[in-house]
Protein backbone atom coordinates (compact mmCIF):
# COMPACT_ATOMS: atom_id res chain seq x y z
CA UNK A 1 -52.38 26.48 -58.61
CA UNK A 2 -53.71 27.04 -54.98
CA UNK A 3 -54.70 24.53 -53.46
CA UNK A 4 -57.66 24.28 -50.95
CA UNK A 5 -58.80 22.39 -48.02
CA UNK A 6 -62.58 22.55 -47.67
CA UNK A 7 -63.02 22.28 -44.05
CA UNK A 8 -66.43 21.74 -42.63
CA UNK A 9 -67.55 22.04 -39.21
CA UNK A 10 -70.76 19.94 -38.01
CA UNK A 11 -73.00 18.44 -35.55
CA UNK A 12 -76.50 17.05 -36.62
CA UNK A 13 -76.48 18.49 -40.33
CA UNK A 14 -76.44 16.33 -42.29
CA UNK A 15 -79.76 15.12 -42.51
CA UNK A 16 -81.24 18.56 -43.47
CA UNK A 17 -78.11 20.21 -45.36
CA UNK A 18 -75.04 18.00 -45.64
CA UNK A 19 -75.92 14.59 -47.35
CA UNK A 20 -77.25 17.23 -50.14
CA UNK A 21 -74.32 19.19 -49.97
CA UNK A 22 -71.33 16.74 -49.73
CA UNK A 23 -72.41 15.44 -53.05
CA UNK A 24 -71.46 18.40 -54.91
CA UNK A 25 -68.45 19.11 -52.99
CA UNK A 26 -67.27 15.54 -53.95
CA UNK A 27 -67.46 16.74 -57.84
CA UNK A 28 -65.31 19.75 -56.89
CA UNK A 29 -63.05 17.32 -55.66
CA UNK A 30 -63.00 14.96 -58.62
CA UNK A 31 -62.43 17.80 -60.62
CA UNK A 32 -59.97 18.95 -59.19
CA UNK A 33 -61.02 22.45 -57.64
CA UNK A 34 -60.48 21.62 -53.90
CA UNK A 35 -58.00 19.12 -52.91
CA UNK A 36 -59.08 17.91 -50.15
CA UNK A 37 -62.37 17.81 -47.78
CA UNK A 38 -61.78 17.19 -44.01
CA UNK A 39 -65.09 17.39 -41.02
CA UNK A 40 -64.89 17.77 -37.44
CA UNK A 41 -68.29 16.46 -36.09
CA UNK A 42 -69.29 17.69 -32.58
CA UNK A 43 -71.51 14.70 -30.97
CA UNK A 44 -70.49 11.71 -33.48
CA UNK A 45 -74.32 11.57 -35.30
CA UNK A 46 -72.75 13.00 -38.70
CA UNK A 47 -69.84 10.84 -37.97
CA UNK A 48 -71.46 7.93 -38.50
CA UNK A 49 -73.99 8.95 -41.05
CA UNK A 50 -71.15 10.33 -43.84
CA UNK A 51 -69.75 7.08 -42.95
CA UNK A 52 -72.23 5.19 -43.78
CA UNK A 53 -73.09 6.57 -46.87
CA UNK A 54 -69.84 7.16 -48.24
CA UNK A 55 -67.26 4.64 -47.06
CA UNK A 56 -67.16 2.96 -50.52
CA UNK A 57 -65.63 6.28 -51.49
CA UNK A 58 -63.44 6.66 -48.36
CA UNK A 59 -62.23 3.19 -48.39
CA UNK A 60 -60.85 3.78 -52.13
CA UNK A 61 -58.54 6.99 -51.47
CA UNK A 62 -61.28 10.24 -51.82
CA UNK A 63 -59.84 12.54 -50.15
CA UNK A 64 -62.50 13.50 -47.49
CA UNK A 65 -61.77 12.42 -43.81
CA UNK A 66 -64.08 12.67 -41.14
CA UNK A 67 -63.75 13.14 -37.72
CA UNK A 68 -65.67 13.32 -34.54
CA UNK A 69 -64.65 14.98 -31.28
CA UNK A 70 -64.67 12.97 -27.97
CA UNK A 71 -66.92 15.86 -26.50
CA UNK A 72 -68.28 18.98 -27.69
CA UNK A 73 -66.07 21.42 -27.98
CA UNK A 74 -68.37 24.71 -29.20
CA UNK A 75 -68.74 26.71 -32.24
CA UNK A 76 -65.75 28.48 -32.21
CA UNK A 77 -63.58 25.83 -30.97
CA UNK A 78 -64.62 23.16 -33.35
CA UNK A 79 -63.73 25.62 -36.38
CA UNK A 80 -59.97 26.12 -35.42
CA UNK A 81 -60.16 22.37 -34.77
CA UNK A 82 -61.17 21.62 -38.34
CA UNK A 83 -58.58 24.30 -39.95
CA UNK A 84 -55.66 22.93 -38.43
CA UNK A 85 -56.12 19.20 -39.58
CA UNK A 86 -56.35 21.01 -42.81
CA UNK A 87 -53.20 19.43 -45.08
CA UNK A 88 -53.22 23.07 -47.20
CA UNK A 89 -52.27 26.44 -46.17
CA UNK A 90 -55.47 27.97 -48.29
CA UNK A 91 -58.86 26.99 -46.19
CA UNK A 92 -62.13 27.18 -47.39
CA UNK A 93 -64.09 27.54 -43.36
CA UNK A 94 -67.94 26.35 -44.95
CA UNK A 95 -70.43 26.11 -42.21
CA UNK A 96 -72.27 22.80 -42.35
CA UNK A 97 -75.34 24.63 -43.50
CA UNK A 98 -74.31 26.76 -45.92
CA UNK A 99 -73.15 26.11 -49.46
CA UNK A 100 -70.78 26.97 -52.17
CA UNK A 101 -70.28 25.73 -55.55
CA UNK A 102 -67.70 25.81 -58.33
CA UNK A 103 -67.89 29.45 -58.87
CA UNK A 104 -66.75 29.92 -54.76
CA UNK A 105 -63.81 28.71 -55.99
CA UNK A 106 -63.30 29.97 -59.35
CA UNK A 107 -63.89 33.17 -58.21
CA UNK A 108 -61.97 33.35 -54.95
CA UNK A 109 -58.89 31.28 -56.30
CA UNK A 110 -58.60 34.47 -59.31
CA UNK A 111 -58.51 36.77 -56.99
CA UNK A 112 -55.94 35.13 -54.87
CA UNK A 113 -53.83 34.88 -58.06
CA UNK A 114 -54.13 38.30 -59.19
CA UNK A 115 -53.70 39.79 -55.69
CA UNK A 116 -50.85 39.47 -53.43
CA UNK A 117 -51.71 37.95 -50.14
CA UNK A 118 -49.57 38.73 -46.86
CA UNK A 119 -48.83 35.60 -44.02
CA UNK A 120 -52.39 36.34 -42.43
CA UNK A 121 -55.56 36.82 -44.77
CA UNK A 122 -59.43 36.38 -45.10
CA UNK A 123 -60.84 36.25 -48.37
CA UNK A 124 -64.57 36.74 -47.46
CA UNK A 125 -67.85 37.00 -49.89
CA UNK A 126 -69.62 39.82 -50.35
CA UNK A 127 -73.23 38.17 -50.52
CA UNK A 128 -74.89 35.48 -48.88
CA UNK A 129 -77.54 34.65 -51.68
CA UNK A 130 -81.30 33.56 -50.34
CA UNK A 131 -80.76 35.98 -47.41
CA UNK A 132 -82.29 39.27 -47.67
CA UNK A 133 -79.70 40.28 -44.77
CA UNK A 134 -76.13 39.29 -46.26
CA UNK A 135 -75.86 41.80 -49.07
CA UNK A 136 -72.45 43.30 -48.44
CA UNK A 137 -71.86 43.85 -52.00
CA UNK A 138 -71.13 47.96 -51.51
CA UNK A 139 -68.24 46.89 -49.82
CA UNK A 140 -66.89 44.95 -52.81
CA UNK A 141 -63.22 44.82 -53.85
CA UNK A 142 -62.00 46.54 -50.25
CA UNK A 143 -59.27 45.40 -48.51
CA UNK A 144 -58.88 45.93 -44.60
CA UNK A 145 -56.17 46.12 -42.23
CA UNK A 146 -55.67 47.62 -38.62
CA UNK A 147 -55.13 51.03 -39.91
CA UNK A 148 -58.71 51.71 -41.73
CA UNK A 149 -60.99 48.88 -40.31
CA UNK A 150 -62.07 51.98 -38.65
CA UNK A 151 -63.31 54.04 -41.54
CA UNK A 152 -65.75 50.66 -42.12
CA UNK A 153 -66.56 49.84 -38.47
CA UNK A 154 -68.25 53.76 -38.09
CA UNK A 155 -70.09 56.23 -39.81
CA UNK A 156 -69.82 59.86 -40.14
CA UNK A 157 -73.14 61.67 -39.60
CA UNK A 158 -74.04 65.71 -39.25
CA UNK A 159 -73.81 66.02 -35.58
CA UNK A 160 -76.53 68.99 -36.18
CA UNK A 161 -78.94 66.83 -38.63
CA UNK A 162 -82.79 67.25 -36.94
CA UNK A 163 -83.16 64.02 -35.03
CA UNK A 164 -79.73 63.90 -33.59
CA UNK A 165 -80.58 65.17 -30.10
CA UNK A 166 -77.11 63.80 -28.72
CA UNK A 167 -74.81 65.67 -31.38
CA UNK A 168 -73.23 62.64 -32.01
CA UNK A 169 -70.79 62.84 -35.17
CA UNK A 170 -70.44 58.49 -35.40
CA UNK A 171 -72.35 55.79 -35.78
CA UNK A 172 -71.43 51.87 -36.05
CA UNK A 173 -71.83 50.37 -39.51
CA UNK A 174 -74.08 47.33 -38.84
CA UNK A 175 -73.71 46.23 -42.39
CA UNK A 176 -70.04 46.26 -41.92
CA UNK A 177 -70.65 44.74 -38.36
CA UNK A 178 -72.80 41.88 -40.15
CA UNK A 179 -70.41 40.81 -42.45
CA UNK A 180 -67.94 40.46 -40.56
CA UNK A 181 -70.00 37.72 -38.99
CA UNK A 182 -70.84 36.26 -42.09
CA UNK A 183 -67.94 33.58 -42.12
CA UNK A 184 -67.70 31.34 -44.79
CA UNK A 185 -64.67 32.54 -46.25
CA UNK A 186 -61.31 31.67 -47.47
CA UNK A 187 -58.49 31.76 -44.84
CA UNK A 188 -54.59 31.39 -44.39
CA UNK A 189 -53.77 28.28 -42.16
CA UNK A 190 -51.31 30.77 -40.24
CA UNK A 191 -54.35 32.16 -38.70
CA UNK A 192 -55.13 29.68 -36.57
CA UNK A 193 -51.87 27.84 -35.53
CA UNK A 194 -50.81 32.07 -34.22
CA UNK A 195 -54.07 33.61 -33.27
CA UNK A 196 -54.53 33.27 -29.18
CA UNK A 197 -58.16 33.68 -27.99
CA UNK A 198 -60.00 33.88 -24.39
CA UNK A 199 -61.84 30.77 -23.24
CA UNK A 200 -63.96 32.74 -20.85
CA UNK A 201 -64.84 34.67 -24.08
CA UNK A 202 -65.46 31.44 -26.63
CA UNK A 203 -68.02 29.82 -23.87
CA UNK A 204 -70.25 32.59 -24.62
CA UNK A 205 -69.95 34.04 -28.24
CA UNK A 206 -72.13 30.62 -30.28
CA UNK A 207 -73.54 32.92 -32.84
CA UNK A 208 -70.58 35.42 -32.77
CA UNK A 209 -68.08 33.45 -32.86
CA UNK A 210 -66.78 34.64 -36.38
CA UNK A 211 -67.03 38.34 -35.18
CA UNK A 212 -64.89 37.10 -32.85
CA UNK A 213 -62.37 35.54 -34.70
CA UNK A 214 -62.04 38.68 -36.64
CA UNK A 215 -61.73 40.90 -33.77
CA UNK A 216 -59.11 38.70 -32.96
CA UNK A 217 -56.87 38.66 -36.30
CA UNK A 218 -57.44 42.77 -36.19
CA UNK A 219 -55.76 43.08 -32.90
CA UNK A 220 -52.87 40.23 -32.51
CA UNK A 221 -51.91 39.32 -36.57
CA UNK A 222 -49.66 41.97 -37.85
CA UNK A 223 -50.45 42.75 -42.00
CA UNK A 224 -53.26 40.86 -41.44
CA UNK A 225 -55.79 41.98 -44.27
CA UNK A 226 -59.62 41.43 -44.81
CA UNK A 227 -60.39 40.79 -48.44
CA UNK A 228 -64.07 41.35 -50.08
CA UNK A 229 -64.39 40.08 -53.20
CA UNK A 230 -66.81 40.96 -55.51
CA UNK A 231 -68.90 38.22 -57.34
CA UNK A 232 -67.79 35.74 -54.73
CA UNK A 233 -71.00 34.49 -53.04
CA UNK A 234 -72.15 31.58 -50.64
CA UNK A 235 -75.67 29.83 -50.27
CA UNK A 236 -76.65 31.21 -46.65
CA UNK A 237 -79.24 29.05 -44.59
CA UNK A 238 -81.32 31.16 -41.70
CA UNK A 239 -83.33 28.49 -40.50
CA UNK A 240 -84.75 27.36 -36.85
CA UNK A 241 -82.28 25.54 -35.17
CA UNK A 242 -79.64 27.71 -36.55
CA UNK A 243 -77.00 29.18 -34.19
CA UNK A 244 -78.08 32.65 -35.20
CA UNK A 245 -81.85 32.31 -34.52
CA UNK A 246 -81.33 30.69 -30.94
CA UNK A 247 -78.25 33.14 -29.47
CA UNK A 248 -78.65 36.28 -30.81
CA UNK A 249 -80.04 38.01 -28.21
CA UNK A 250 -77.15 36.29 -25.55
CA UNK A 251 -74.65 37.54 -28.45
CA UNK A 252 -75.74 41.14 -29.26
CA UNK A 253 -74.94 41.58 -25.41
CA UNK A 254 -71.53 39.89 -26.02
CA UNK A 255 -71.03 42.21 -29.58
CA UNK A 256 -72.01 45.42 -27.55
CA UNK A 257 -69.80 44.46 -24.56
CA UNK A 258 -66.59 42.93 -26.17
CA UNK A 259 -66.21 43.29 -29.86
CA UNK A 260 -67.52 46.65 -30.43
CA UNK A 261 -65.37 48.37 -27.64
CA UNK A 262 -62.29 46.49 -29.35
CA UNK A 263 -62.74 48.37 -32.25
CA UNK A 264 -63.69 51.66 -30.52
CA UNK A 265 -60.73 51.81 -28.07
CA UNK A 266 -57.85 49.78 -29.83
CA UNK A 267 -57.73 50.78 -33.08
């Protein structure tokens, strides 16, 4: 059997999403479908609040540690922090306000033994359930390396179709551009002891930050492959203080300026 690390990334959650959520993730761990849980809390207010509520559990052996950073570190930067105190080489990356449940992990640990995985891998859902926007379930059961991200990233449309006053024969895939934003997938550890990234880049890329991961393991891992599973699904929160409602704007201007070029030029 695979085993998992659940590795959650925080800073004030738990409150509103985690103190529901770590519940049921402890059962998964009881029952033996995650090994271990481990969270890397930004400003310490999670910290002490999991700690408070669940030492009686830590103190006795569960296997959940928690951690908080000495200063805030970022979105991006908190998430490689997380995976690599991560005792397992298969990671399940679960943003603090989003949620998966038995069936994550049913589902994405049968397709990991039926399918052979190379050194560098994302195992990714295809649908974010209670969001009208994360419905990437055409895409199910493709997998994606450097040689035909392309044929996903762009779409082939009549350059002569009424309408198209440019001519132009492509277009980019936002659905394909969306999920790979979504996150909330299943990773190999070897992604992010190798993968190097640009911290002039990670300062400005809060909502992104999973695009740019990706971009990332596209361009530097070799046999890296993108996996989406079908039936594999994760409770996705769009909500006010999300990441997403307060920097997209900043990070459509970092997409359109960084990512999207990657793909267009490099590949």
């Amino acid at each position: 059997m695979k085993n998992i690390s659940l590795c959650i990334p925080t800073m004030d959650r738990f409150d509103k999403f985690l103190s529901n959520a770590l519940d049921g993730y402890l059962k998964l761990l009881s029952d033996g479908i995650i090994q271990e849980i481990v969270i890397c809390d930004e400003n310490g207010n999670d910290f002490d609040k999991i700690n408070e509520k669940y030492s009686d559990l830590i103190d006795n052996g569960v296997k959940m540690r928690v951690y908080k950073n000495t200063k805030v570190l970022g979105v991006f930067m908190n998430k490689l922090k997380v995976c690599k105190m991560a005792n397992y080489e298969y990671i399940a990356l679960i943003d603090s306000d989003n949620i998966v449940d038995a069936k994550y992990f049913e589902v994405a640990r049968e397709y990991m033994d039926r399918v052979e995985l190379p050194k560098y891998f994302i195992v990714s859902p295809s649908y974010g359930k209670s969001h009208i926007g994360m419905d990437f379930r055409k895409f199910s059961n493709s997998i994606i390396d450097k040689l035909n991200v392309k044929d996903f990233i762009v779409m082939t449309i009549d350059p002569n179709a009424p309408g198209n006053i440019w001519h132009i024969d492509l277009v980019w895939n936002l659905d394909f551009i969306s999920l790979l934003n979504m996150g909330n997938f299943i990773l190999s550890k070897n992604i992010v002891h190798d993968v190097v990234f640009d911290k002039e880049i990670i300062s400005k890329i809060n909502y992104c930050d999973v695009m740019y991961l990706n971009s990332l393991v596209f361009k530097q891992l070799e046999g890296f492959n993108f996996h989406i599973v079908d039936n594999l699904e994760c409770e996705y929160s769009i909500h006010d203080d999300s990441l997403q409602m307060q920097y997209s704007n900043e990070c459509k201007g970092i997409l359109w300026d960084y990512l999207v070029p990657y793909f267009r030029n490099e590949i």
